[in-house]
ModelCIF file with pLDDT and N, C-alpha, C, O atoms, coordinates in Angstrom:
data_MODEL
#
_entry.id   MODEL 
#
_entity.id                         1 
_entity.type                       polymer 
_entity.pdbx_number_of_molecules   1 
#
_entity_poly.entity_id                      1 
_entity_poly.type                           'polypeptide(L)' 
_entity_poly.nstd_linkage                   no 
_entity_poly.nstd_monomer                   no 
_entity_poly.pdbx_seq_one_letter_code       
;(UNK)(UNK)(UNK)(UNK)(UNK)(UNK)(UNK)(UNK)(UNK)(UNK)(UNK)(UNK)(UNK)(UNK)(UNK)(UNK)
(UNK)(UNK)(UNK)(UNK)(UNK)(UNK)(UNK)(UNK)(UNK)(UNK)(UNK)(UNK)(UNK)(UNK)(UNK)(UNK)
(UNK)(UNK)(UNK)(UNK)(UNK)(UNK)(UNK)(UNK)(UNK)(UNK)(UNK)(UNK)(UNK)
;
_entity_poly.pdbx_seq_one_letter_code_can   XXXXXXXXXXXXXXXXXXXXXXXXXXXXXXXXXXXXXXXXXXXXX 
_entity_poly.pdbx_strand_id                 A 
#
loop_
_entity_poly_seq.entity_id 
_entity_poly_seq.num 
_entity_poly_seq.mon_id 
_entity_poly_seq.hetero 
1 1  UNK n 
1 2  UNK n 
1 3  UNK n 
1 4  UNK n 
1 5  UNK n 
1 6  UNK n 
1 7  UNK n 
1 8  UNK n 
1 9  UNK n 
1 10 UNK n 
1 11 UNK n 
1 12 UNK n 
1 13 UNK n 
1 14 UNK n 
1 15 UNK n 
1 16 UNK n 
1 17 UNK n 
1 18 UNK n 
1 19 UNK n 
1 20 UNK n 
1 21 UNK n 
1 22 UNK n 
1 23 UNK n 
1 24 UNK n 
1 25 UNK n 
1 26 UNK n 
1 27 UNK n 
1 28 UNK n 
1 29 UNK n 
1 30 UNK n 
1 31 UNK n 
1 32 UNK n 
1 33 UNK n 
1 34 UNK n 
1 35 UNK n 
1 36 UNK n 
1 37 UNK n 
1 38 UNK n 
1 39 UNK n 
1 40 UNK n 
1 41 UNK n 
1 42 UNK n 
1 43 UNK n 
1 44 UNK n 
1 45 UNK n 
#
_struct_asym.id          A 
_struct_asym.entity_id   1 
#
loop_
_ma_qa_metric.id 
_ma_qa_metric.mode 
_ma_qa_metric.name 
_ma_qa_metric.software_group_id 
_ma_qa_metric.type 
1 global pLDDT . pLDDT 
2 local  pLDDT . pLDDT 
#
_ma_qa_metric_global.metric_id      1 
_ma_qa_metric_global.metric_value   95.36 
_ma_qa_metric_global.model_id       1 
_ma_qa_metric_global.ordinal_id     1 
#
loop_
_ma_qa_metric_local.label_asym_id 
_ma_qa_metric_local.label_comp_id 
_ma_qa_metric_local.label_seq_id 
_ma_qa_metric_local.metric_id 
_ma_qa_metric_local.metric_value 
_ma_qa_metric_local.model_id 
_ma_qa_metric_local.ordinal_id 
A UNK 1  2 92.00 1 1  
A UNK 2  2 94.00 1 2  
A UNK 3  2 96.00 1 3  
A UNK 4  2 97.00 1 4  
A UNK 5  2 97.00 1 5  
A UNK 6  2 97.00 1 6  
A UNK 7  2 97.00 1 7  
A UNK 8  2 98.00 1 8  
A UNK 9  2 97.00 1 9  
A UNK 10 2 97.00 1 10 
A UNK 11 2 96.00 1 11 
A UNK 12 2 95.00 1 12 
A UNK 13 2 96.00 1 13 
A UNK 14 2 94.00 1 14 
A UNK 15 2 94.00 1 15 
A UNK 16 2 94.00 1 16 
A UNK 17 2 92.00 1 17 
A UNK 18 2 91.00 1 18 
A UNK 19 2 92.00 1 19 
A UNK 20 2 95.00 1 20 
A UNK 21 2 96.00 1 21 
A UNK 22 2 96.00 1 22 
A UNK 23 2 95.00 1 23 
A UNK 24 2 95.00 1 24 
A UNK 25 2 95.00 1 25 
A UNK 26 2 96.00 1 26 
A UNK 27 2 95.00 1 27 
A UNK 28 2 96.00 1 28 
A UNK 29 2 97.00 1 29 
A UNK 30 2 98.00 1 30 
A UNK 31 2 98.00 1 31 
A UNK 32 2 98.00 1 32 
A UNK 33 2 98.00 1 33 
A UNK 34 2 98.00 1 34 
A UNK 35 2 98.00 1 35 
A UNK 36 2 97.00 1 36 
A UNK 37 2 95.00 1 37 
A UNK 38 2 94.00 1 38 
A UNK 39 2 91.00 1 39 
A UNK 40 2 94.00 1 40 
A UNK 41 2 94.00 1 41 
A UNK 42 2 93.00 1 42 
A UNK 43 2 93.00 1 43 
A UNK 44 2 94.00 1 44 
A UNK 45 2 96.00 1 45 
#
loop_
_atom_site.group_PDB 
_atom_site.id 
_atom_site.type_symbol 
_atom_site.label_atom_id 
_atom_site.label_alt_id 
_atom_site.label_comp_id 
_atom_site.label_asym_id 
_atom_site.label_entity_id 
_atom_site.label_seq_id 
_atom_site.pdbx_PDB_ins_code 
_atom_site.Cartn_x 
_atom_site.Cartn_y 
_atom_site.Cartn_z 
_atom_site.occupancy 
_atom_site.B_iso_or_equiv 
_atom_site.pdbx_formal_charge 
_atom_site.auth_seq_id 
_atom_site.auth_comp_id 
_atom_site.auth_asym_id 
_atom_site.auth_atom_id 
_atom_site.pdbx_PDB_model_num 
ATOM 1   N N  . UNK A 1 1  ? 68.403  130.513 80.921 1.00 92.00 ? 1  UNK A N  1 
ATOM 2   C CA . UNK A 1 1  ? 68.807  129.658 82.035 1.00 92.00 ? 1  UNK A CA 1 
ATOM 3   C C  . UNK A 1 1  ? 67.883  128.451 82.186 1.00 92.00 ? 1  UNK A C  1 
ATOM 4   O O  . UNK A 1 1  ? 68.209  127.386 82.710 1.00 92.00 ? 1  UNK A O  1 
ATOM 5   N N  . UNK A 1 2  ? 66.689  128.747 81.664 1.00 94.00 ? 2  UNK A N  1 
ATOM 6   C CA . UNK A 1 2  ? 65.197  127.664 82.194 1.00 94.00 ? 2  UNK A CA 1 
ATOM 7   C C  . UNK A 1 2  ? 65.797  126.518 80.716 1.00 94.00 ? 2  UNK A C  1 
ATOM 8   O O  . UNK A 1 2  ? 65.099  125.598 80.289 1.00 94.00 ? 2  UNK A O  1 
ATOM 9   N N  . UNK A 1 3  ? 66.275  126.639 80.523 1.00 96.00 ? 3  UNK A N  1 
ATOM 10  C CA . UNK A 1 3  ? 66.913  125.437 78.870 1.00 96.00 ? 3  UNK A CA 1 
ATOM 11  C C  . UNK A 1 3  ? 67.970  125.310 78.905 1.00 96.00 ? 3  UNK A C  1 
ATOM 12  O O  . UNK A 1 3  ? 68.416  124.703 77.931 1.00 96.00 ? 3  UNK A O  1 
ATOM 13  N N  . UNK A 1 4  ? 68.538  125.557 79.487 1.00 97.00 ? 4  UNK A N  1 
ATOM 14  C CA . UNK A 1 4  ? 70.217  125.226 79.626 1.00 97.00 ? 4  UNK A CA 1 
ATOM 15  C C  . UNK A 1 4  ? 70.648  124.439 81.323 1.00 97.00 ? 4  UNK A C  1 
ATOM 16  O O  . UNK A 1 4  ? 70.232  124.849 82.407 1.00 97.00 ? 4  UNK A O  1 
ATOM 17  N N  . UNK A 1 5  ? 71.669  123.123 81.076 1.00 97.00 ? 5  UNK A N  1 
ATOM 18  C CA . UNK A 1 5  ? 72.001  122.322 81.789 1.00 97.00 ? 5  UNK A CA 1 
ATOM 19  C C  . UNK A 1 5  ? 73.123  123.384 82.539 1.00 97.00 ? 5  UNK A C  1 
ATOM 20  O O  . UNK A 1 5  ? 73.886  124.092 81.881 1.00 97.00 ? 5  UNK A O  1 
ATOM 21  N N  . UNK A 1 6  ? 73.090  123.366 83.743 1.00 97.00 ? 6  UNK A N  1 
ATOM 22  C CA . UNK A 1 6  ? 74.251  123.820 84.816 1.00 97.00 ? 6  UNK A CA 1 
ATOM 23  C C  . UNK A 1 6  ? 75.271  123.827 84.487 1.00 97.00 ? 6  UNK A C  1 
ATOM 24  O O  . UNK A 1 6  ? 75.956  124.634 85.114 1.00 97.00 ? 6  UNK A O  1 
ATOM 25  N N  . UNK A 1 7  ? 75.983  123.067 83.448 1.00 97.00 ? 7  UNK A N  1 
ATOM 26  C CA . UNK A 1 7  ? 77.580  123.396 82.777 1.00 97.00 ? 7  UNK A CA 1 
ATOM 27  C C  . UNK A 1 7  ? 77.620  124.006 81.527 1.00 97.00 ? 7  UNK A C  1 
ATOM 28  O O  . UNK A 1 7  ? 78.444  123.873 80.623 1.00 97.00 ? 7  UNK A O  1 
ATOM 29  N N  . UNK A 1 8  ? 76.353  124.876 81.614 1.00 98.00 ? 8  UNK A N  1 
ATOM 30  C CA . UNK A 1 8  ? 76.784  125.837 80.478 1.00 98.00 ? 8  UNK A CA 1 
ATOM 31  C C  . UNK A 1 8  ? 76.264  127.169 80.925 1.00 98.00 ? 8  UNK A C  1 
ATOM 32  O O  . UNK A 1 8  ? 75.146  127.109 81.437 1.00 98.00 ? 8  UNK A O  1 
ATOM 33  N N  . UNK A 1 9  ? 76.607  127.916 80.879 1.00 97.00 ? 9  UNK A N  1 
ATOM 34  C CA . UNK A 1 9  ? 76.646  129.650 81.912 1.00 97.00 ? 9  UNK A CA 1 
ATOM 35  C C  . UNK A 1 9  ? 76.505  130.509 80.547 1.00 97.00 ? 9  UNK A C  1 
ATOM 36  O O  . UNK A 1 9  ? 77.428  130.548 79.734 1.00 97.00 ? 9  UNK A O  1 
ATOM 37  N N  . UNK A 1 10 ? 75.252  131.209 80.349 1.00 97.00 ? 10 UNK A N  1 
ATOM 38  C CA . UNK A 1 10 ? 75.170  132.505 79.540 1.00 97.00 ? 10 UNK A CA 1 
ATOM 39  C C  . UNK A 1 10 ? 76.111  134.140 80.459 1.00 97.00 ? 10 UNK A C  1 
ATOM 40  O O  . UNK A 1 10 ? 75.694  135.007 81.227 1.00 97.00 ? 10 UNK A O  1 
ATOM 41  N N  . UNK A 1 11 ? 77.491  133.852 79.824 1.00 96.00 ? 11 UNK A N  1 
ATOM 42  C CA . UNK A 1 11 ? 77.687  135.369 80.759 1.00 96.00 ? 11 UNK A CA 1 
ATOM 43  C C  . UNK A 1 11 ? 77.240  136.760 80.219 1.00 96.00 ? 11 UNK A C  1 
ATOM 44  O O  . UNK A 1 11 ? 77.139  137.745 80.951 1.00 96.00 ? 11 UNK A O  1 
ATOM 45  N N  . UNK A 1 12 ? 76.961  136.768 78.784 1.00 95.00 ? 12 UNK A N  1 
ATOM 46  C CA . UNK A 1 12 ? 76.513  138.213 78.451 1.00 95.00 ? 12 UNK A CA 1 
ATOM 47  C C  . UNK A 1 12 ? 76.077  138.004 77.124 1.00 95.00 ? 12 UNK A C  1 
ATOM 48  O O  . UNK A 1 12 ? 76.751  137.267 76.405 1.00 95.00 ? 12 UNK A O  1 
ATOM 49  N N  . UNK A 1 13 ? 74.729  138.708 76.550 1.00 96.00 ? 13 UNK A N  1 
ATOM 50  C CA . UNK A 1 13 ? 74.161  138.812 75.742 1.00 96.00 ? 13 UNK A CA 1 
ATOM 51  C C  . UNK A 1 13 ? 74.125  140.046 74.968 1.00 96.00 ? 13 UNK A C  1 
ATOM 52  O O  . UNK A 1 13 ? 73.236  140.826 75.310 1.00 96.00 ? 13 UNK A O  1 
ATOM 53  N N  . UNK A 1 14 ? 75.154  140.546 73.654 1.00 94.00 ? 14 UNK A N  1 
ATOM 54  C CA . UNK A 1 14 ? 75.114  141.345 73.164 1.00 94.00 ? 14 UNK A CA 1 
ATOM 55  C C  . UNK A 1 14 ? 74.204  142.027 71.773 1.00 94.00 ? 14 UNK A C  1 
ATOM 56  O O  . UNK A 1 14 ? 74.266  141.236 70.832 1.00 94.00 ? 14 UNK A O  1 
ATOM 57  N N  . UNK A 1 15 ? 73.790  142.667 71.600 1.00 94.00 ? 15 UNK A N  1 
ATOM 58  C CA . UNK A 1 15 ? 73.136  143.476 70.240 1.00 94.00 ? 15 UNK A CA 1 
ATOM 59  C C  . UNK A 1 15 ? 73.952  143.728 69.212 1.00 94.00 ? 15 UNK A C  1 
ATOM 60  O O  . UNK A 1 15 ? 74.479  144.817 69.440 1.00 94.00 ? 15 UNK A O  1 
ATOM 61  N N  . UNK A 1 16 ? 74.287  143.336 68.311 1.00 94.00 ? 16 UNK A N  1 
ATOM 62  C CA . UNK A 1 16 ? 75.261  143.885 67.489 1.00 94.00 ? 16 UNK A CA 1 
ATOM 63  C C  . UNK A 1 16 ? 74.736  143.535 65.888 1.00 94.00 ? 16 UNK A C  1 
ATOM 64  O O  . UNK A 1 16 ? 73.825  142.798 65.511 1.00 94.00 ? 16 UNK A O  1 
ATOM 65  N N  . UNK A 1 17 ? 75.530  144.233 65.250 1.00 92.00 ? 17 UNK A N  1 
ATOM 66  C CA . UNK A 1 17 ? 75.153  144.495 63.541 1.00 92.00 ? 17 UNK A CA 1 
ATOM 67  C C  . UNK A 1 17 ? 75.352  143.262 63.196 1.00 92.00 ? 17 UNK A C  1 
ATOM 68  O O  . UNK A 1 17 ? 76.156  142.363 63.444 1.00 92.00 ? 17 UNK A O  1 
ATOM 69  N N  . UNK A 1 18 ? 74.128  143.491 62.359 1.00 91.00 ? 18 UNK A N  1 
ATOM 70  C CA . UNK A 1 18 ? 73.623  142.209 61.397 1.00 91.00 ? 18 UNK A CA 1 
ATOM 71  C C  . UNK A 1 18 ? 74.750  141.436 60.424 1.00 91.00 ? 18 UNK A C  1 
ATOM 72  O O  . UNK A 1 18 ? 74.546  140.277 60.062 1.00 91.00 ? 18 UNK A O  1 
ATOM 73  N N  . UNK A 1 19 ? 75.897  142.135 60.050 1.00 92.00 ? 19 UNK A N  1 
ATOM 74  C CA . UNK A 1 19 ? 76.823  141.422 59.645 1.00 92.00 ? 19 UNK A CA 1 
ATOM 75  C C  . UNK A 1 19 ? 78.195  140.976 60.299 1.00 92.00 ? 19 UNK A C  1 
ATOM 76  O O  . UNK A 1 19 ? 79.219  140.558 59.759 1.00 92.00 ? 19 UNK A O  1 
ATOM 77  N N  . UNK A 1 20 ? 77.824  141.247 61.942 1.00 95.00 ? 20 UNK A N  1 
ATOM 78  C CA . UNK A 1 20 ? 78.817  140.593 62.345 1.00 95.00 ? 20 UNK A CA 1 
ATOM 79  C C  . UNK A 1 20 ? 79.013  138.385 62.542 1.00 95.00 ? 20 UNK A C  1 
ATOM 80  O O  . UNK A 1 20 ? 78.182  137.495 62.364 1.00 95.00 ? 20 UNK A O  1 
ATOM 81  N N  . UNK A 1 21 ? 80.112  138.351 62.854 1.00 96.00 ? 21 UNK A N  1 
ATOM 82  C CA . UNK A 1 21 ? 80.273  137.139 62.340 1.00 96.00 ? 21 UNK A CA 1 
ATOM 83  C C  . UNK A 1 21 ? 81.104  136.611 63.476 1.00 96.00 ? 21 UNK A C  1 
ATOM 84  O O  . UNK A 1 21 ? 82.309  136.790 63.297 1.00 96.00 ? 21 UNK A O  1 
ATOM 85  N N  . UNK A 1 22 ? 80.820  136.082 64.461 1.00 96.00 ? 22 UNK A N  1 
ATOM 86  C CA . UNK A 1 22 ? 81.578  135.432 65.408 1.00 96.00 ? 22 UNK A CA 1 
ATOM 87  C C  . UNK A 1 22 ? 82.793  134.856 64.934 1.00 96.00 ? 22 UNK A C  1 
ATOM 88  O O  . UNK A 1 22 ? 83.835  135.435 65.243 1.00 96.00 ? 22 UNK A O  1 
ATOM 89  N N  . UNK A 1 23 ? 82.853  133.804 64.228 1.00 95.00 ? 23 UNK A N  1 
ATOM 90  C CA . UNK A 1 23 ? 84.318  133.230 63.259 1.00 95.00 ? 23 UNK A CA 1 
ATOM 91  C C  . UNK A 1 23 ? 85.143  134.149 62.871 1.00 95.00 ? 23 UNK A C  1 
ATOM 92  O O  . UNK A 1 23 ? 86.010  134.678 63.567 1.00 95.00 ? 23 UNK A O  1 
ATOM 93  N N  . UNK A 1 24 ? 84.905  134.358 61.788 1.00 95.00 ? 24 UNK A N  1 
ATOM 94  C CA . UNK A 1 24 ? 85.206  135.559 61.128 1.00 95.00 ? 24 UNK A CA 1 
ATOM 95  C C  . UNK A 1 24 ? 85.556  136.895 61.314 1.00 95.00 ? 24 UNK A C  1 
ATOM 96  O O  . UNK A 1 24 ? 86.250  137.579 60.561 1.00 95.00 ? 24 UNK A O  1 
ATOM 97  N N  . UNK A 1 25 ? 85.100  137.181 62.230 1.00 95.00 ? 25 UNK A N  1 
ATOM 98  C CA . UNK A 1 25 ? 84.819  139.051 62.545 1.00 95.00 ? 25 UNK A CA 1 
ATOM 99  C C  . UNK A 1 25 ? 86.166  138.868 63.965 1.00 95.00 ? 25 UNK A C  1 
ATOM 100 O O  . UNK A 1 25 ? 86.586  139.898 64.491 1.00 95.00 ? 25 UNK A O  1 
ATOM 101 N N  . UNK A 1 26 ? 86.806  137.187 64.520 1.00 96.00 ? 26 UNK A N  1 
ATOM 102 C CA . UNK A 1 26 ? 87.646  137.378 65.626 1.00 96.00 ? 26 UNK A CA 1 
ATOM 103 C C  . UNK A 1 26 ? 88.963  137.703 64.946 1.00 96.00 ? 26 UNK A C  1 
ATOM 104 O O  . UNK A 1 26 ? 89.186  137.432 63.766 1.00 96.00 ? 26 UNK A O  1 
ATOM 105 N N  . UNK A 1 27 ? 89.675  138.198 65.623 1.00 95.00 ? 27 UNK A N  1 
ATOM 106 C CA . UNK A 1 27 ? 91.195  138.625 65.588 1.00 95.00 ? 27 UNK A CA 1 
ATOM 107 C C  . UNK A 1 27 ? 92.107  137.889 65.957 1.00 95.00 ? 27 UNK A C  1 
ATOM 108 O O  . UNK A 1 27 ? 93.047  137.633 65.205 1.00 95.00 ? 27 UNK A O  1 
ATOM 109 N N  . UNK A 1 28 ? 91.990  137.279 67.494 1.00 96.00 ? 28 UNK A N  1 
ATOM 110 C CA . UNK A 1 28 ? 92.745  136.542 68.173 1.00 96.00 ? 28 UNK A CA 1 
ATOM 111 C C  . UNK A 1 28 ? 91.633  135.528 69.079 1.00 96.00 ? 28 UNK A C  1 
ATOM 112 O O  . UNK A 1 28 ? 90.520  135.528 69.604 1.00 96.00 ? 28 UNK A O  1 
ATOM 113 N N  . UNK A 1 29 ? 92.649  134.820 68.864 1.00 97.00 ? 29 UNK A N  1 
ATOM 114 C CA . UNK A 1 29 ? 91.933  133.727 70.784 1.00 97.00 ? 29 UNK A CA 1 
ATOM 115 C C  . UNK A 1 29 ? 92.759  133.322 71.209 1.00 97.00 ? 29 UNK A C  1 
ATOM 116 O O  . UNK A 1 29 ? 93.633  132.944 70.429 1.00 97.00 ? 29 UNK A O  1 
ATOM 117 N N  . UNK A 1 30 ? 93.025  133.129 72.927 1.00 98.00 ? 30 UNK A N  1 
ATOM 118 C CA . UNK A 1 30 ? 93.546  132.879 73.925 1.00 98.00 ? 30 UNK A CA 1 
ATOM 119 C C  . UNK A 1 30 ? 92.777  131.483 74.431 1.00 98.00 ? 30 UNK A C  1 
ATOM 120 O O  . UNK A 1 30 ? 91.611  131.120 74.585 1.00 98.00 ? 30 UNK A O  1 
ATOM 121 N N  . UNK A 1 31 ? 93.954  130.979 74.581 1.00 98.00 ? 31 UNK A N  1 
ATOM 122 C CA . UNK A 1 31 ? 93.576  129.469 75.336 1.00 98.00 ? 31 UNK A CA 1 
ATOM 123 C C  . UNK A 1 31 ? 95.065  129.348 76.052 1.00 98.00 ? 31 UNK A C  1 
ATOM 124 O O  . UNK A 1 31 ? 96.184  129.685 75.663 1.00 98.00 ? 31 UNK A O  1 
ATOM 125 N N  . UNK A 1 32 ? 94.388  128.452 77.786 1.00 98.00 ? 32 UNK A N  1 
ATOM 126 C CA . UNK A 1 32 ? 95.664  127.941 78.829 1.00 98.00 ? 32 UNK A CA 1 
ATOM 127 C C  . UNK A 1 32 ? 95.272  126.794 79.396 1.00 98.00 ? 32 UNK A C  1 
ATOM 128 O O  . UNK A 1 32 ? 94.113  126.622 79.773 1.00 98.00 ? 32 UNK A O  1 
ATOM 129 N N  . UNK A 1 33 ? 96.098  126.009 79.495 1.00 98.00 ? 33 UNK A N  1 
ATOM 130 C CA . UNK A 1 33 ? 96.629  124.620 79.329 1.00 98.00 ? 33 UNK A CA 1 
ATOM 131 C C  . UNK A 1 33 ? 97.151  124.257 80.681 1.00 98.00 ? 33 UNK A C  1 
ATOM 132 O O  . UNK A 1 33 ? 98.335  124.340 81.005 1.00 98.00 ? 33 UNK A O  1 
ATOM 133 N N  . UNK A 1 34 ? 96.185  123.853 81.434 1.00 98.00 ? 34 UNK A N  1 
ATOM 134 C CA . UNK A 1 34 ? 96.731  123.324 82.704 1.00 98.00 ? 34 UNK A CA 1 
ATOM 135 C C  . UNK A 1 34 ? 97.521  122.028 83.047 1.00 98.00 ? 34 UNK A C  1 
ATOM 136 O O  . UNK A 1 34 ? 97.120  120.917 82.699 1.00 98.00 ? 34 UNK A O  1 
ATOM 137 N N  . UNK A 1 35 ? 98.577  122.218 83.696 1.00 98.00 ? 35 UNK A N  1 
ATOM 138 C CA . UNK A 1 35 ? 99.551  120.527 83.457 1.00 98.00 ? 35 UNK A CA 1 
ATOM 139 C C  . UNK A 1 35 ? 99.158  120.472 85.335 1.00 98.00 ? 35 UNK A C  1 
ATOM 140 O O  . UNK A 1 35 ? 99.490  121.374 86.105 1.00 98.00 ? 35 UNK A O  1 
ATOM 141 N N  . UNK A 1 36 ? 98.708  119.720 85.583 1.00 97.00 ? 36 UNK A N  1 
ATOM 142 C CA . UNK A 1 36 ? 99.223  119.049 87.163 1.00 97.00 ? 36 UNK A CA 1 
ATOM 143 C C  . UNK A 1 36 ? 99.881  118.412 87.449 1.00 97.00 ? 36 UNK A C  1 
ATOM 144 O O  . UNK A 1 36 ? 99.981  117.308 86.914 1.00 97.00 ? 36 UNK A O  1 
ATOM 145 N N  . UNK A 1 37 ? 100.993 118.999 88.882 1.00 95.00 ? 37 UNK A N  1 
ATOM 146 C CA . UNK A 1 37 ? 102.078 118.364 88.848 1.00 95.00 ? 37 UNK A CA 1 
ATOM 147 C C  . UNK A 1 37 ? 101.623 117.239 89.996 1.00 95.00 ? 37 UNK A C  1 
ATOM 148 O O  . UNK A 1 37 ? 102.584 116.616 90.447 1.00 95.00 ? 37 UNK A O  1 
ATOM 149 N N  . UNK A 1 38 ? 100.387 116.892 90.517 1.00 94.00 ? 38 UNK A N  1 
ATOM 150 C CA . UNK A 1 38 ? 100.106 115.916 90.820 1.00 94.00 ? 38 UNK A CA 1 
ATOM 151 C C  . UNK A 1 38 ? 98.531  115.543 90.650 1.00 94.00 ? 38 UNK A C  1 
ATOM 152 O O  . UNK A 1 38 ? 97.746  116.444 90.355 1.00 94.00 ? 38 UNK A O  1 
ATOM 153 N N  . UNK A 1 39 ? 98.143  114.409 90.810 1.00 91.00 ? 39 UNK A N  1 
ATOM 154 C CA . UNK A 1 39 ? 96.478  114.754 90.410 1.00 91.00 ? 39 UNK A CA 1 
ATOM 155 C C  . UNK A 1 39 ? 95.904  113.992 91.255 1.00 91.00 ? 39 UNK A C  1 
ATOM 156 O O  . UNK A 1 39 ? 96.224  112.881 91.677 1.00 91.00 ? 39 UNK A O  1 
ATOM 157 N N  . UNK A 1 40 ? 94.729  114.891 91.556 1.00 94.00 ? 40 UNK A N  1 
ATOM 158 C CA . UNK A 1 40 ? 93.689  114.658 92.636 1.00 94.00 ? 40 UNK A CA 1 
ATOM 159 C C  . UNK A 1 40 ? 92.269  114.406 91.840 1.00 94.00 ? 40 UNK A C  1 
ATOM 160 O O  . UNK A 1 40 ? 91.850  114.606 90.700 1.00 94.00 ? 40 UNK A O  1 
ATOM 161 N N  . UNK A 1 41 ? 91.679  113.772 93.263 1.00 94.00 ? 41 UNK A N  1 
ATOM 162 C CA . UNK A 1 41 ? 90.044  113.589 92.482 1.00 94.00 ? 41 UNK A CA 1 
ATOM 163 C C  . UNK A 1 41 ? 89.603  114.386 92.309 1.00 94.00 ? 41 UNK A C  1 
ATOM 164 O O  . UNK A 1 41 ? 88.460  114.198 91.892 1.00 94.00 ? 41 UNK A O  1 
ATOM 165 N N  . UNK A 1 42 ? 90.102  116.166 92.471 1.00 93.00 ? 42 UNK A N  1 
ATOM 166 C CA . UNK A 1 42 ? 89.433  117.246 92.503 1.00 93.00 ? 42 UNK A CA 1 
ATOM 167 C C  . UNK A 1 42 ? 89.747  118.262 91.216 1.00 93.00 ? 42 UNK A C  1 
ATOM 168 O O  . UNK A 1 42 ? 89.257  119.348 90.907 1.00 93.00 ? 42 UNK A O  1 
ATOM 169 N N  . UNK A 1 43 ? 90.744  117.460 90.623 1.00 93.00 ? 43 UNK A N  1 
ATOM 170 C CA . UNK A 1 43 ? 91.648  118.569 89.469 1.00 93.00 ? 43 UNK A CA 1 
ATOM 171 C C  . UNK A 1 43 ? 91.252  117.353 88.145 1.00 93.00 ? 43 UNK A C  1 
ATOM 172 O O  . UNK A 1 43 ? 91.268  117.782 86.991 1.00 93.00 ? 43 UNK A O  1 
ATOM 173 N N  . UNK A 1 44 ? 91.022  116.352 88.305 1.00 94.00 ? 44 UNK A N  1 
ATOM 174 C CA . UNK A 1 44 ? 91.013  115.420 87.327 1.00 94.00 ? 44 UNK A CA 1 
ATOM 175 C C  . UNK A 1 44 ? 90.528  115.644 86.285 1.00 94.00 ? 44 UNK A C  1 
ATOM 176 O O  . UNK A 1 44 ? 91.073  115.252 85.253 1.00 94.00 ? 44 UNK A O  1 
ATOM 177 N N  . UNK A 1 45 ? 89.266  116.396 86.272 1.00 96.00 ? 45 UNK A N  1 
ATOM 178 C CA . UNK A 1 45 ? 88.760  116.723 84.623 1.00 96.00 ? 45 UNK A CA 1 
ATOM 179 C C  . UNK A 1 45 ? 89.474  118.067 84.219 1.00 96.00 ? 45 UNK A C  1 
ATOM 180 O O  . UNK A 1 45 ? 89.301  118.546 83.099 1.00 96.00 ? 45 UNK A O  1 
#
């Protein structure tokens, strides 16, 4: 947290075998796509 800027959040730090592979070792990923049906100064980014 003491090195990292406020828009980036460590949520969990795991232990795992030496040949795992973040890229590689995923199955799937999920991503959602927000449309606004009007836009405010509050939704803008």
């Amino acid at each position: 947290r003491r090195f990292l800027p406020p828009d980036i959040q460590i949520i969990r730090v795991i232990p795992v075998t030496s040949d795992f592979h973040a890229r590689y070792d995923a199955m799937e990923r999920h991503y959602k796509y927000h449309i606004a049906l009007e836009e405010t100064p509050f939704n803008r980014l």
